[in-house]
PDB file of N, CA and C in Angstrom:
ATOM      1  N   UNK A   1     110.413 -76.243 -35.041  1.00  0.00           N
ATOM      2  CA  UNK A   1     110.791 -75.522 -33.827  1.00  0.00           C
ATOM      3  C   UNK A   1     111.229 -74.101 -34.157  1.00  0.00           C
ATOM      4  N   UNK A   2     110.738 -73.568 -35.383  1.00  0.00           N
ATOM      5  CA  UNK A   2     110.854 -72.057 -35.955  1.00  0.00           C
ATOM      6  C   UNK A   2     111.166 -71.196 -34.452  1.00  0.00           C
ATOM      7  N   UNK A   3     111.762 -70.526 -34.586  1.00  0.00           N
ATOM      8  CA  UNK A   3     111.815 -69.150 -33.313  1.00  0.00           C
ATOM      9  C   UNK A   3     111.929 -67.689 -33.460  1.00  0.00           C
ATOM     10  N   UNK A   4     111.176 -66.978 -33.587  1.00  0.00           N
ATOM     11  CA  UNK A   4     110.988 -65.342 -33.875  1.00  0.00           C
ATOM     12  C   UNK A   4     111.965 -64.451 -33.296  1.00  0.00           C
ATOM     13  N   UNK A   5     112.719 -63.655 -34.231  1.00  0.00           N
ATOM     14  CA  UNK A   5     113.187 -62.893 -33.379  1.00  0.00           C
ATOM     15  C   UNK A   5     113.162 -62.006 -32.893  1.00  0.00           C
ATOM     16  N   UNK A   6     111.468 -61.756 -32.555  1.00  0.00           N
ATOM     17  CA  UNK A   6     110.854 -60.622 -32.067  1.00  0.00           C
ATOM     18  C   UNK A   6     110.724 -60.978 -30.189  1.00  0.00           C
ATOM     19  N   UNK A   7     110.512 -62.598 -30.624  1.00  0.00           N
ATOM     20  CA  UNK A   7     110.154 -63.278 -29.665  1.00  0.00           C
ATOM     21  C   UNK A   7     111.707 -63.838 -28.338  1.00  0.00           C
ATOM     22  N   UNK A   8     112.511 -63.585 -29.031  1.00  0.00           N
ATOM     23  CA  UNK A   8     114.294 -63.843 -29.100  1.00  0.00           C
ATOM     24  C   UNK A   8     113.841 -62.174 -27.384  1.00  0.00           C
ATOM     25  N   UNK A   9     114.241 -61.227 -29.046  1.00  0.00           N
ATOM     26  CA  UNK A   9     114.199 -59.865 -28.519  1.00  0.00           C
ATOM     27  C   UNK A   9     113.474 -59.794 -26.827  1.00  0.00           C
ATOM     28  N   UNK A  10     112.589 -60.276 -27.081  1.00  0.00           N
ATOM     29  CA  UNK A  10     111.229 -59.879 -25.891  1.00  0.00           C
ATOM     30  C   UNK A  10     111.963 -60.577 -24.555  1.00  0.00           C
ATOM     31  N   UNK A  11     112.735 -61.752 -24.989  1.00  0.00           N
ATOM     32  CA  UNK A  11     112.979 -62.750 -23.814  1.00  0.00           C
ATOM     33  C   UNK A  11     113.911 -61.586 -23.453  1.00  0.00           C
ATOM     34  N   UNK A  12     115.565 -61.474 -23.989  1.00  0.00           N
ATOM     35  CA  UNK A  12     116.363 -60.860 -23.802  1.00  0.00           C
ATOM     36  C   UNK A  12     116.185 -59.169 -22.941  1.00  0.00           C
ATOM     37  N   UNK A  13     115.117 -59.314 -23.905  1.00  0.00           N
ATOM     38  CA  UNK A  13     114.633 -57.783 -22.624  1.00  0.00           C
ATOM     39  C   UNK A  13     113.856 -57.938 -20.952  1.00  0.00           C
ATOM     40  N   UNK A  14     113.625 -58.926 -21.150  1.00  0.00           N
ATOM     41  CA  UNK A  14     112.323 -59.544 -20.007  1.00  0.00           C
ATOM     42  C   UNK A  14     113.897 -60.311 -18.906  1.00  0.00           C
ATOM     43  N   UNK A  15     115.140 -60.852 -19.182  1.00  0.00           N
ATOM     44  CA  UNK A  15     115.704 -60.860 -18.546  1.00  0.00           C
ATOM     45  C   UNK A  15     117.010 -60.505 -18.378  1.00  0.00           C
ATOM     46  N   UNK A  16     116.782 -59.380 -18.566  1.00  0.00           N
ATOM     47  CA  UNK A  16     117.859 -57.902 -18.270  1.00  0.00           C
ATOM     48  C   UNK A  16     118.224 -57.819 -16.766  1.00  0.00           C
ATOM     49  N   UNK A  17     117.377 -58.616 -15.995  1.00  0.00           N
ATOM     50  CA  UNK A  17     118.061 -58.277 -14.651  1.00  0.00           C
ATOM     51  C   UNK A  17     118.964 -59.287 -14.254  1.00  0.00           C
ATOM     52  N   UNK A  18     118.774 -60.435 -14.957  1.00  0.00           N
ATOM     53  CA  UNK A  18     119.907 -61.707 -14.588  1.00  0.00           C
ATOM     54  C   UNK A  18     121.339 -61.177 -15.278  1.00  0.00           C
ATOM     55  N   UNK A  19     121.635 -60.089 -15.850  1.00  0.00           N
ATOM     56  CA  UNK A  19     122.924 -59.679 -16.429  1.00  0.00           C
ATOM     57  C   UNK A  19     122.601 -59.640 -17.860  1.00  0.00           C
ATOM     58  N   UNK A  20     124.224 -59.761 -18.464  1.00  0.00           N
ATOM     59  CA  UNK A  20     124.275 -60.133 -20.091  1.00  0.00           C
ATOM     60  C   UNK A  20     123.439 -61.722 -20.506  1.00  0.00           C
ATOM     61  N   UNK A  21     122.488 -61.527 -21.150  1.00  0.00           N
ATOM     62  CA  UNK A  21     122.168 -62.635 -22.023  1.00  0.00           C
ATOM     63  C   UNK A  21     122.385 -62.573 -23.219  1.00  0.00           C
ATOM     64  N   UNK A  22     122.858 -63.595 -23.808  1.00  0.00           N
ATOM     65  CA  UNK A  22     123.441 -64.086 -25.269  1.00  0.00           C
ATOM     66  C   UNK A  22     121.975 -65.455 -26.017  1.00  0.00           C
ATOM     67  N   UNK A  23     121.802 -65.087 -26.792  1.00  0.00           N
ATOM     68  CA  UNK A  23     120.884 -66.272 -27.672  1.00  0.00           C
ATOM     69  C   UNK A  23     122.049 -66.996 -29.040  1.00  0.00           C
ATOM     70  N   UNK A  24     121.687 -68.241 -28.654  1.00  0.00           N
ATOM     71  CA  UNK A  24     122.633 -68.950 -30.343  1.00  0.00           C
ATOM     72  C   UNK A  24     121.315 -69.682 -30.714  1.00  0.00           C
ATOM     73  N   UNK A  25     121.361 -69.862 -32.061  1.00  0.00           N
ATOM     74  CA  UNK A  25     120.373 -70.706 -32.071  1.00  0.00           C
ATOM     75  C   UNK A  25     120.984 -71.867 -32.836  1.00  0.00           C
ATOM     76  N   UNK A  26     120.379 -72.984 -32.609  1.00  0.00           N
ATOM     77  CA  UNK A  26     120.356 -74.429 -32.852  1.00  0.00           C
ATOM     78  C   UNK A  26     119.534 -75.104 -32.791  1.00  0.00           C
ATOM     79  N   UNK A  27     119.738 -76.193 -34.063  1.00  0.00           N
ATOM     80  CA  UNK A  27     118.695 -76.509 -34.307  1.00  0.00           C
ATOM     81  C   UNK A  27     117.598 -76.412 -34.768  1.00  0.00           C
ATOM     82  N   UNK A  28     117.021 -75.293 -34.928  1.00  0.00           N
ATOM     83  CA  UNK A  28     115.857 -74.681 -35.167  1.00  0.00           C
ATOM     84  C   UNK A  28     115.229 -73.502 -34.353  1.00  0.00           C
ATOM     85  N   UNK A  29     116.177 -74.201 -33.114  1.00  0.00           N
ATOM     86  CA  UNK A  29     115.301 -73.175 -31.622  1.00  0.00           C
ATOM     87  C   UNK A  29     116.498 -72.176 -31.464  1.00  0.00           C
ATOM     88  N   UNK A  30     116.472 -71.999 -29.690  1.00  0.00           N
ATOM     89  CA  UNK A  30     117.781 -71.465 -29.173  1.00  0.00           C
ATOM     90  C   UNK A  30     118.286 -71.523 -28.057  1.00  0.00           C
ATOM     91  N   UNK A  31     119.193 -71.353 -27.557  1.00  0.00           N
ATOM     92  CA  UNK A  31     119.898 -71.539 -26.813  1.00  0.00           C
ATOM     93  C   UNK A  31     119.826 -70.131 -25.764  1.00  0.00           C
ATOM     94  N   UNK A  32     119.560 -69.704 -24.114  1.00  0.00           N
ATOM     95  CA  UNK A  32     119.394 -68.512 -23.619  1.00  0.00           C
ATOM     96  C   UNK A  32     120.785 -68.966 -22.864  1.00  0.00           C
ATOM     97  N   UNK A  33     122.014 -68.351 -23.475  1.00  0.00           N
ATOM     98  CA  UNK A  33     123.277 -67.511 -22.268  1.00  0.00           C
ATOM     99  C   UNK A  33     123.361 -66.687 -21.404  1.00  0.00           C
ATOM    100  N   UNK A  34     124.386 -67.121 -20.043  1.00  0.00           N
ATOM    101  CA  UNK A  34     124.370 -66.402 -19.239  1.00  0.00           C
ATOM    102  C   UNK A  34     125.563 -66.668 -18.433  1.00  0.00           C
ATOM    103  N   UNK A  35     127.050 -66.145 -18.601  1.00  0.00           N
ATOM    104  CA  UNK A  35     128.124 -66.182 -18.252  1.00  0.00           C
ATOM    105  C   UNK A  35     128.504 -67.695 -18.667  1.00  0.00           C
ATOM    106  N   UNK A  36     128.257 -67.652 -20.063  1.00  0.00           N
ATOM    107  CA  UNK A  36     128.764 -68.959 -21.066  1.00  0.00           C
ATOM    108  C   UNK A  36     128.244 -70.432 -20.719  1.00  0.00           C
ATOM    109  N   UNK A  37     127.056 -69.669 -20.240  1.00  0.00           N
ATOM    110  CA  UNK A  37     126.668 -71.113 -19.387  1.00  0.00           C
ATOM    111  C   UNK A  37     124.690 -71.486 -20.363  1.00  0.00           C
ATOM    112  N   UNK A  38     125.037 -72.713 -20.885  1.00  0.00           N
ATOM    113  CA  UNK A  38     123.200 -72.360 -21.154  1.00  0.00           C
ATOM    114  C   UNK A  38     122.352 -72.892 -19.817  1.00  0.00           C
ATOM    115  N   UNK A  39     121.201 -71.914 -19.907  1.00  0.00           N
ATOM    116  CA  UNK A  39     120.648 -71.870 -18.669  1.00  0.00           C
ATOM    117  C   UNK A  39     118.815 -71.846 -19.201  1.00  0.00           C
ATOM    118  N   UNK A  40     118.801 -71.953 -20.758  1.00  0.00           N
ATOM    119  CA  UNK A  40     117.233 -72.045 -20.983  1.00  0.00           C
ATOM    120  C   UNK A  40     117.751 -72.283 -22.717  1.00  0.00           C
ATOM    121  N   UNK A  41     116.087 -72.346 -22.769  1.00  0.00           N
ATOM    122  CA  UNK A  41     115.929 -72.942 -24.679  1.00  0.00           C
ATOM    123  C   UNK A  41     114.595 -72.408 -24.974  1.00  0.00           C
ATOM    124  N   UNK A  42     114.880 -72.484 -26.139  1.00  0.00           N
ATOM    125  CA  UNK A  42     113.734 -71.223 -26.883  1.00  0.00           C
ATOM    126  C   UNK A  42     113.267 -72.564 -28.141  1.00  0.00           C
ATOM    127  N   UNK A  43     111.837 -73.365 -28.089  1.00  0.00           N
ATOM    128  CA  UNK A  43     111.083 -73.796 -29.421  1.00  0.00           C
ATOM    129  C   UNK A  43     109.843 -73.241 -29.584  1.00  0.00           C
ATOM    130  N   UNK A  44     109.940 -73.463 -30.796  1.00  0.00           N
ATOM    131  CA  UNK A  44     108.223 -72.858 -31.379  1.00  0.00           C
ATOM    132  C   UNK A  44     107.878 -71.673 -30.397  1.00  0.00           C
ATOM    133  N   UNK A  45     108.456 -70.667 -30.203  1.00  0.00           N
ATOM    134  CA  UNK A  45     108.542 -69.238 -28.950  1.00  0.00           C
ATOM    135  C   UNK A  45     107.992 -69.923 -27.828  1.00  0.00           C
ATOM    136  N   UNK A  46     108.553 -71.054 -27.415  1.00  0.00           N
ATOM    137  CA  UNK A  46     107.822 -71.051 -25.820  1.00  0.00           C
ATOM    138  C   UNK A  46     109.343 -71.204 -25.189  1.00  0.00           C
ATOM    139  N   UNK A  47     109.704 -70.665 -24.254  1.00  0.00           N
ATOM    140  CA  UNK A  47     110.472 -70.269 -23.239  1.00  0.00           C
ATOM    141  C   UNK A  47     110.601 -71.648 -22.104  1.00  0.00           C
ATOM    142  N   UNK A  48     111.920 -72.263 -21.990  1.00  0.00           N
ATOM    143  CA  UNK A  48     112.072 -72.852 -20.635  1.00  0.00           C
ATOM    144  C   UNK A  48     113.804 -72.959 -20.314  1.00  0.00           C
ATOM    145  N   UNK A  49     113.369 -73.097 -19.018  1.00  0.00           N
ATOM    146  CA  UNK A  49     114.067 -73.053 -17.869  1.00  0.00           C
ATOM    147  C   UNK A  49     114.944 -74.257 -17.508  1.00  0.00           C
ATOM    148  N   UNK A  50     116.071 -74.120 -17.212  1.00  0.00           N
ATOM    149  CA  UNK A  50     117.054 -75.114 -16.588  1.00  0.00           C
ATOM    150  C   UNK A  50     116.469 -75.958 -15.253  1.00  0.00           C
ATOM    151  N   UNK A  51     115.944 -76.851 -15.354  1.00  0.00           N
ATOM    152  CA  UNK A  51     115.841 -77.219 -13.663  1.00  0.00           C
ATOM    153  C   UNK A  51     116.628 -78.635 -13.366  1.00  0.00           C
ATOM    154  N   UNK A  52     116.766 -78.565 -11.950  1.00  0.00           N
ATOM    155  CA  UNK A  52     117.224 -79.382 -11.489  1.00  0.00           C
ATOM    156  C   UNK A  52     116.583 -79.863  -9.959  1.00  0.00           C
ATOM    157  N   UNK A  53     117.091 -80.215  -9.080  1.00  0.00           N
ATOM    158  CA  UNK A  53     116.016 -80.594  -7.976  1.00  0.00           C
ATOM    159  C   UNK A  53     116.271 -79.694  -7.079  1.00  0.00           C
ATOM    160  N   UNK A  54     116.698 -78.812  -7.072  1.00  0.00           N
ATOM    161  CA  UNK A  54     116.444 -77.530  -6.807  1.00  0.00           C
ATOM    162  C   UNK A  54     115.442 -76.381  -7.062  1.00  0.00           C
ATOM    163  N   UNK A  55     115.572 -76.767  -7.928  1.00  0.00           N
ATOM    164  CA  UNK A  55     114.271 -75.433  -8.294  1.00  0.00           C
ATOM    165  C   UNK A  55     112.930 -76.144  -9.393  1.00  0.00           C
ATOM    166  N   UNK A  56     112.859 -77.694  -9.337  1.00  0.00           N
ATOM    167  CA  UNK A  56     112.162 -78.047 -10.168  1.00  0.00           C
ATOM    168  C   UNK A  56     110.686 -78.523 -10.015  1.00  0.00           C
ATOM    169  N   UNK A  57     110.409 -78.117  -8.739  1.00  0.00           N
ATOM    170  CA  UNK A  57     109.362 -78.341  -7.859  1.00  0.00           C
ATOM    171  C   UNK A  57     108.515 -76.981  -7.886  1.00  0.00           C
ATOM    172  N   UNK A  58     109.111 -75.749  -8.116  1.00  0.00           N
ATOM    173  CA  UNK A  58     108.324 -74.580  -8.427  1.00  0.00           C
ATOM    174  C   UNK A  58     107.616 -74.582  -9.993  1.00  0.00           C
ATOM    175  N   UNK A  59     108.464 -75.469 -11.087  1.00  0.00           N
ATOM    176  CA  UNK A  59     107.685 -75.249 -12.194  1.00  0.00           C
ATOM    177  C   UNK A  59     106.712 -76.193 -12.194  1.00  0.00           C
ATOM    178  N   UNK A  60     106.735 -77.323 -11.717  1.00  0.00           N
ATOM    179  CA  UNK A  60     105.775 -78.485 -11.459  1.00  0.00           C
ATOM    180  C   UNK A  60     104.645 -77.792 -10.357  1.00  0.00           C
ATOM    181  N   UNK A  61     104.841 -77.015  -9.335  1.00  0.00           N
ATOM    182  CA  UNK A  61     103.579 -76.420  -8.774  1.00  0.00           C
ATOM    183  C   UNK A  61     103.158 -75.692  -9.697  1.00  0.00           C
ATOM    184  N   UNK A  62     103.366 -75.116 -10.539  1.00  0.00           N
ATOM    185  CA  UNK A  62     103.088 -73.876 -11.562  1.00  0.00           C
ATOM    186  C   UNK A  62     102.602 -74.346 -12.273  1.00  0.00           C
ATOM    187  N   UNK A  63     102.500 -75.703 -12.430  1.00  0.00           N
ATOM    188  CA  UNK A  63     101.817 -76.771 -13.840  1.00  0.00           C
ATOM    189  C   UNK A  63     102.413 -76.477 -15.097  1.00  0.00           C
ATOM    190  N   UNK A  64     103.695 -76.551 -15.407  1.00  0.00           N
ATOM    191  CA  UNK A  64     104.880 -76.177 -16.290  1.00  0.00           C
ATOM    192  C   UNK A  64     104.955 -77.674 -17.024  1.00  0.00           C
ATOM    193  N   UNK A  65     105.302 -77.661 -18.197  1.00  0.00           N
ATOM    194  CA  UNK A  65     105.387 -78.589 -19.390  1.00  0.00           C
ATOM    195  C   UNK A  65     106.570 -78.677 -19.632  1.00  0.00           C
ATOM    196  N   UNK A  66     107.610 -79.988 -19.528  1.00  0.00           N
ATOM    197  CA  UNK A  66     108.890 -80.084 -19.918  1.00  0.00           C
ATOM    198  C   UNK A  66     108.798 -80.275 -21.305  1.00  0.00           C
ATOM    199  N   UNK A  67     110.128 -79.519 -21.439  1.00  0.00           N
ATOM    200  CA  UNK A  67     110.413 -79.292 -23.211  1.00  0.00           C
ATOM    201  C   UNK A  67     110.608 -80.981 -23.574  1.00  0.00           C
ATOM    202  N   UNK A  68     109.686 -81.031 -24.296  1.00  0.00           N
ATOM    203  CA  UNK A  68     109.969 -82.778 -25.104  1.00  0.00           C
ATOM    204  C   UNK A  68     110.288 -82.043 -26.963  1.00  0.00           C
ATOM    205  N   UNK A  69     111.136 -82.181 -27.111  1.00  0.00           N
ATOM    206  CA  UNK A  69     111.274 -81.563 -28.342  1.00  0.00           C
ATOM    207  C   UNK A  69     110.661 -82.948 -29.583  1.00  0.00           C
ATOM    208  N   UNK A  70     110.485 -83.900 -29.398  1.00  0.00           N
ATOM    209  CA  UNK A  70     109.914 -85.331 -29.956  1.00  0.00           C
ATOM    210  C   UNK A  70     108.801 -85.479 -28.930  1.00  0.00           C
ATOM    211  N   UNK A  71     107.552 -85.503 -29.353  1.00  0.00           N
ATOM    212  CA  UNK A  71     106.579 -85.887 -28.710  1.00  0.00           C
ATOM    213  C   UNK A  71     106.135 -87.319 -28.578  1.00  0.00           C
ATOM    214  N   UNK A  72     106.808 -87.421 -29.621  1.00  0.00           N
ATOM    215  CA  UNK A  72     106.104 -89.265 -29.946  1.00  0.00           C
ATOM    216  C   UNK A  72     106.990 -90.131 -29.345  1.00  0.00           C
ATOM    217  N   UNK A  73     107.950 -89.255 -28.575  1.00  0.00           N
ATOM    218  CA  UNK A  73     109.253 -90.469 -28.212  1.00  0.00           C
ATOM    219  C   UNK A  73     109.142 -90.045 -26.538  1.00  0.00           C
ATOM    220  N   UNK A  74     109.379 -91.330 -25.602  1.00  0.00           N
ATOM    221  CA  UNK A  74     109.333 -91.246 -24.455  1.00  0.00           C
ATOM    222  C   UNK A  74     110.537 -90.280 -24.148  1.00  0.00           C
ATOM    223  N   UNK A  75     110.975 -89.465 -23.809  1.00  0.00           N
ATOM    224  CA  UNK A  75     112.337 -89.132 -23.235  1.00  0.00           C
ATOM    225  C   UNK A  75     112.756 -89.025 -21.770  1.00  0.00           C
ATOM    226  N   UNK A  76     111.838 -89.259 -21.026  1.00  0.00           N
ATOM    227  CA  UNK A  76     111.936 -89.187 -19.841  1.00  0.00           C
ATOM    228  C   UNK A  76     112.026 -87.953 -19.105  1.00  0.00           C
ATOM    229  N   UNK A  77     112.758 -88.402 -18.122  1.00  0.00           N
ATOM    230  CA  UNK A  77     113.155 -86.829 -17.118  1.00  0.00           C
ATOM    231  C   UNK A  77     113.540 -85.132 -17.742  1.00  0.00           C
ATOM    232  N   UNK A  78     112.913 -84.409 -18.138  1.00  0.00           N
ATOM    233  CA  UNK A  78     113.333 -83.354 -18.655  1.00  0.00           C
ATOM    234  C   UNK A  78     114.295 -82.174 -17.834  1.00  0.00           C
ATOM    235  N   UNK A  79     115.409 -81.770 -18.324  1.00  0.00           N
ATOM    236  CA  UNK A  79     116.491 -81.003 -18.154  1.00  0.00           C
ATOM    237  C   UNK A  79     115.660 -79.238 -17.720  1.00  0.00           C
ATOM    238  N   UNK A  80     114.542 -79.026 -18.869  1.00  0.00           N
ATOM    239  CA  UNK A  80     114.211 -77.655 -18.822  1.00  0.00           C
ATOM    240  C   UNK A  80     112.301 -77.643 -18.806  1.00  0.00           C
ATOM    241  N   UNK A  81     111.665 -76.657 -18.356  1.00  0.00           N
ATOM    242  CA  UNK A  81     110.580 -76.729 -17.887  1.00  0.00           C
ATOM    243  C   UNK A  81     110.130 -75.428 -18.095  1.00  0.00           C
ATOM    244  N   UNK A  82     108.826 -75.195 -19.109  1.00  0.00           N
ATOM    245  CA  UNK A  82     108.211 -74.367 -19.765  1.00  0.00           C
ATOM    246  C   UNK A  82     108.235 -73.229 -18.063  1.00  0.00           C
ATOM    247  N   UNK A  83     108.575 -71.669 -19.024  1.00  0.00           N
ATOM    248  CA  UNK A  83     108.287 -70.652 -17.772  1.00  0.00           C
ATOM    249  C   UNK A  83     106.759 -70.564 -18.135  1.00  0.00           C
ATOM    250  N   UNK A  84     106.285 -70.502 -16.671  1.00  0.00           N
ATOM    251  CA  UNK A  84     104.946 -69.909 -16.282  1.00  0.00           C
ATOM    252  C   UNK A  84     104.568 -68.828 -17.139  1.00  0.00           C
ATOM    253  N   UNK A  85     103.246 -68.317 -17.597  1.00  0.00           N
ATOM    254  CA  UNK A  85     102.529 -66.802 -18.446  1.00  0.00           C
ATOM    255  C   UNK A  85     103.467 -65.496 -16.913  1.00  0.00           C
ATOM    256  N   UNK A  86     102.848 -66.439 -15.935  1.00  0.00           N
ATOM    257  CA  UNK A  86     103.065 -64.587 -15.318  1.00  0.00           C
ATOM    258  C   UNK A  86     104.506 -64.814 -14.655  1.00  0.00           C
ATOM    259  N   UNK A  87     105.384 -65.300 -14.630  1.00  0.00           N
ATOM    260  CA  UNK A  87     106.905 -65.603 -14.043  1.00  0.00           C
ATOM    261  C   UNK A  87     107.547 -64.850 -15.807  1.00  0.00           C
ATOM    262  N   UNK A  88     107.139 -65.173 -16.819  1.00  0.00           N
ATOM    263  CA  UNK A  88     107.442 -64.450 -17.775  1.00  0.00           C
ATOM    264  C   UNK A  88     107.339 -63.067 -17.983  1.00  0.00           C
ATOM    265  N   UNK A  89     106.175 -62.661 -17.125  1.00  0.00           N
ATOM    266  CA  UNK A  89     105.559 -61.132 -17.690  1.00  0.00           C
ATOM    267  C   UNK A  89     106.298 -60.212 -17.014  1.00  0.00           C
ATOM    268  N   UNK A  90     107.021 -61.124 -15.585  1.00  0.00           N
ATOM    269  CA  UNK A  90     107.534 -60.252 -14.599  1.00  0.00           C
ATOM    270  C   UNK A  90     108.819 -60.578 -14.381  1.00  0.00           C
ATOM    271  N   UNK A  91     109.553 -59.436 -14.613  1.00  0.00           N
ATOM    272  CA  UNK A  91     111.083 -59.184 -14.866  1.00  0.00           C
ATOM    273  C   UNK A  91     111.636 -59.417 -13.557  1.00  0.00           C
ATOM    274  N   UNK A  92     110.726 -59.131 -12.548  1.00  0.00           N
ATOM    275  CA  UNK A  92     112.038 -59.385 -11.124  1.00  0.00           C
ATOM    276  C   UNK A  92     111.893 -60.827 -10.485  1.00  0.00           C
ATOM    277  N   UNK A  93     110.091 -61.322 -10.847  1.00  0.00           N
ATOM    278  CA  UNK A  93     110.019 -62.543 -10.721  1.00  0.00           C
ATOM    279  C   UNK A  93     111.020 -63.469 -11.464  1.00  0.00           C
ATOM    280  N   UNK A  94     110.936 -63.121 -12.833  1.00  0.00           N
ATOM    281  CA  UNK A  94     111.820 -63.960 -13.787  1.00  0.00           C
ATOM    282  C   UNK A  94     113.278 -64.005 -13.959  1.00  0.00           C
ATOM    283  N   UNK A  95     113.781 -62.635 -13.401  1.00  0.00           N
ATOM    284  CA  UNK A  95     114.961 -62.838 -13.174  1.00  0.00           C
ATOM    285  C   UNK A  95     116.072 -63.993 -11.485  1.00  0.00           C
ATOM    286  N   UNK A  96     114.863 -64.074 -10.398  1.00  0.00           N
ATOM    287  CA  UNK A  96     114.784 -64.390  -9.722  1.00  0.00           C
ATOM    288  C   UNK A  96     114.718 -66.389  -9.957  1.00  0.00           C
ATOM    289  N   UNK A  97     113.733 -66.788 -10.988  1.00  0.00           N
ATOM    290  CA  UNK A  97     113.640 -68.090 -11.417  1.00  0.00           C
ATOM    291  C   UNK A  97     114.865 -68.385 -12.201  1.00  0.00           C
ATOM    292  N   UNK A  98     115.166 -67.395 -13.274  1.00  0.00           N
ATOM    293  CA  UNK A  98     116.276 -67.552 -14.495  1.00  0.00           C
ATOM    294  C   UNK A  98     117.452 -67.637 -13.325  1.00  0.00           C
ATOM    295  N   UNK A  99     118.166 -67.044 -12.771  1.00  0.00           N
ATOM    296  CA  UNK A  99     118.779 -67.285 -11.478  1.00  0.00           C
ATOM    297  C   UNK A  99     118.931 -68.793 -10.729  1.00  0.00           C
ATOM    298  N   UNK A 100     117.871 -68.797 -10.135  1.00  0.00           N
ATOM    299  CA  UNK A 100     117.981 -70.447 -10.303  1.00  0.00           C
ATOM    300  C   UNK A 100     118.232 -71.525 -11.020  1.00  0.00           C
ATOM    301  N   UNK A 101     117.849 -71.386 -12.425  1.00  0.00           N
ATOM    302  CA  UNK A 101     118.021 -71.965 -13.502  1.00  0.00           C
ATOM    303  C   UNK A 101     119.313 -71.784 -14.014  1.00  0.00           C
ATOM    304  N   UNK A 102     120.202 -70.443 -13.778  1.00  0.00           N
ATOM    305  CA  UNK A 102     121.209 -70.420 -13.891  1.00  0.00           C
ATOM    306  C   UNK A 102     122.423 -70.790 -12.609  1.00  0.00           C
ATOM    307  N   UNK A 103     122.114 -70.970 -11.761  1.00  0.00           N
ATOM    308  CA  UNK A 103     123.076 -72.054 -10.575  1.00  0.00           C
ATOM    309  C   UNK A 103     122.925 -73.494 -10.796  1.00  0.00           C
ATOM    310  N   UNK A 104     121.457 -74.030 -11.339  1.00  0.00           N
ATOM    311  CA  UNK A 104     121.493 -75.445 -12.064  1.00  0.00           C
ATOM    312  C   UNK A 104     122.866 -75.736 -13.246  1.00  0.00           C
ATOM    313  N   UNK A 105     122.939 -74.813 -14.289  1.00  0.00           N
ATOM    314  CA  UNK A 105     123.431 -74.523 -15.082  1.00  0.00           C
ATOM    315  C   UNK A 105     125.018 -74.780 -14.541  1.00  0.00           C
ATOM    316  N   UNK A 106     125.264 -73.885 -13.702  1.00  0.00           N
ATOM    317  CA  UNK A 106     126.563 -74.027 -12.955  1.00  0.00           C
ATOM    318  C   UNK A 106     127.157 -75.017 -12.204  1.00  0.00           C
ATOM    319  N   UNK A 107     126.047 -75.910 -11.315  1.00  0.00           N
ATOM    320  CA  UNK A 107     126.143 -77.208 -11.020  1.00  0.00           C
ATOM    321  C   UNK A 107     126.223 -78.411 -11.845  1.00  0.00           C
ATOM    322  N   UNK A 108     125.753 -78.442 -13.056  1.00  0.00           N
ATOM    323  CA  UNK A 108     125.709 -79.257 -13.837  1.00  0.00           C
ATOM    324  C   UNK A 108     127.093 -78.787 -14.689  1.00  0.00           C
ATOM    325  N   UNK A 109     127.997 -78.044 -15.125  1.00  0.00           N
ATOM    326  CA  UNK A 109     129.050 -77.879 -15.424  1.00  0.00           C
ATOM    327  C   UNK A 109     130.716 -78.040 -14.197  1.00  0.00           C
ATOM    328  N   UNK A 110     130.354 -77.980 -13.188  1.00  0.00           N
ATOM    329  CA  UNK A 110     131.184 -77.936 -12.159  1.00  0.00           C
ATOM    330  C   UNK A 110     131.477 -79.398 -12.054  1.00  0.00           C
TER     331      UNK A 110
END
C-alpha cells in the first residue's frame, strides 16, 4: 500500500478549498485530516472518501470501488469509496464531495 509523496502533495493541493488538510500516514497508506477528524485514506495513490448513507449513493452512481485493503478477505460494508477521475481533477467539485465526507466524519465521532 506504498504512497507517493508527490501523490500526498497533489491531493493536499486539489483540496485546498475544504480548509487545512493534514496527511499521517499508517500503515503503509494515509490518513487525509480535516479539523482532527479523518475524513479519507490514501493506498497504492488511489484516493477515497468517507461515506456514509448520506453521501454514499453518489460514489456508487459514479461506479466508485470501496477501499478493501485485503482483497481475499470478505470485509463487507466499506467505510470509504474510491474518488471518481473527474471529482478528483476538480477542486470545487472535490471540495464539495470531501465536505460531505467530512460531516460523515463528524457524525461518526459525535
Amino acid at each position: 500500500m506504498a504512497v507517493s509523496d508527490e501523490f500526498l502533495a497533489y491531493l493536499v493541493e486539489q483540496l485546498s478549498l475544504l480548509g487545512e488538510v493534514t496527511v499521517r500516514r499508517m500503515f503503509g497508506g494515509a490518513g487525509l485530516y480535516c479539523e482532527d477528524r479523518i475524513f479519507g485514506v490514501v493506498a497504492d495513490d488511489v484516493a477515497y472518501l468517507k461515506v456514509d448513507d448520506s453521501n454514499r449513493e453518489d460514489f456508487l452512481r459514479a461506479g466508485s470501488a470501496p477501499f478493501n485493503p485485503y482483497p481475499e478477505v470478505a470485509t463487507g460494508r466499506s467505510s470509504y469509496y474510491e474518488i471518481p477521475a473527474d471529482v478528483l481533477e476538480d477542486r470545487q467539485v472535490l471540495a464539495e464531495w470531501a465536505g460531505r465526507s467530512l460531516a460523515a466524519a463528524r457524525k461518526k465521532k459525535a
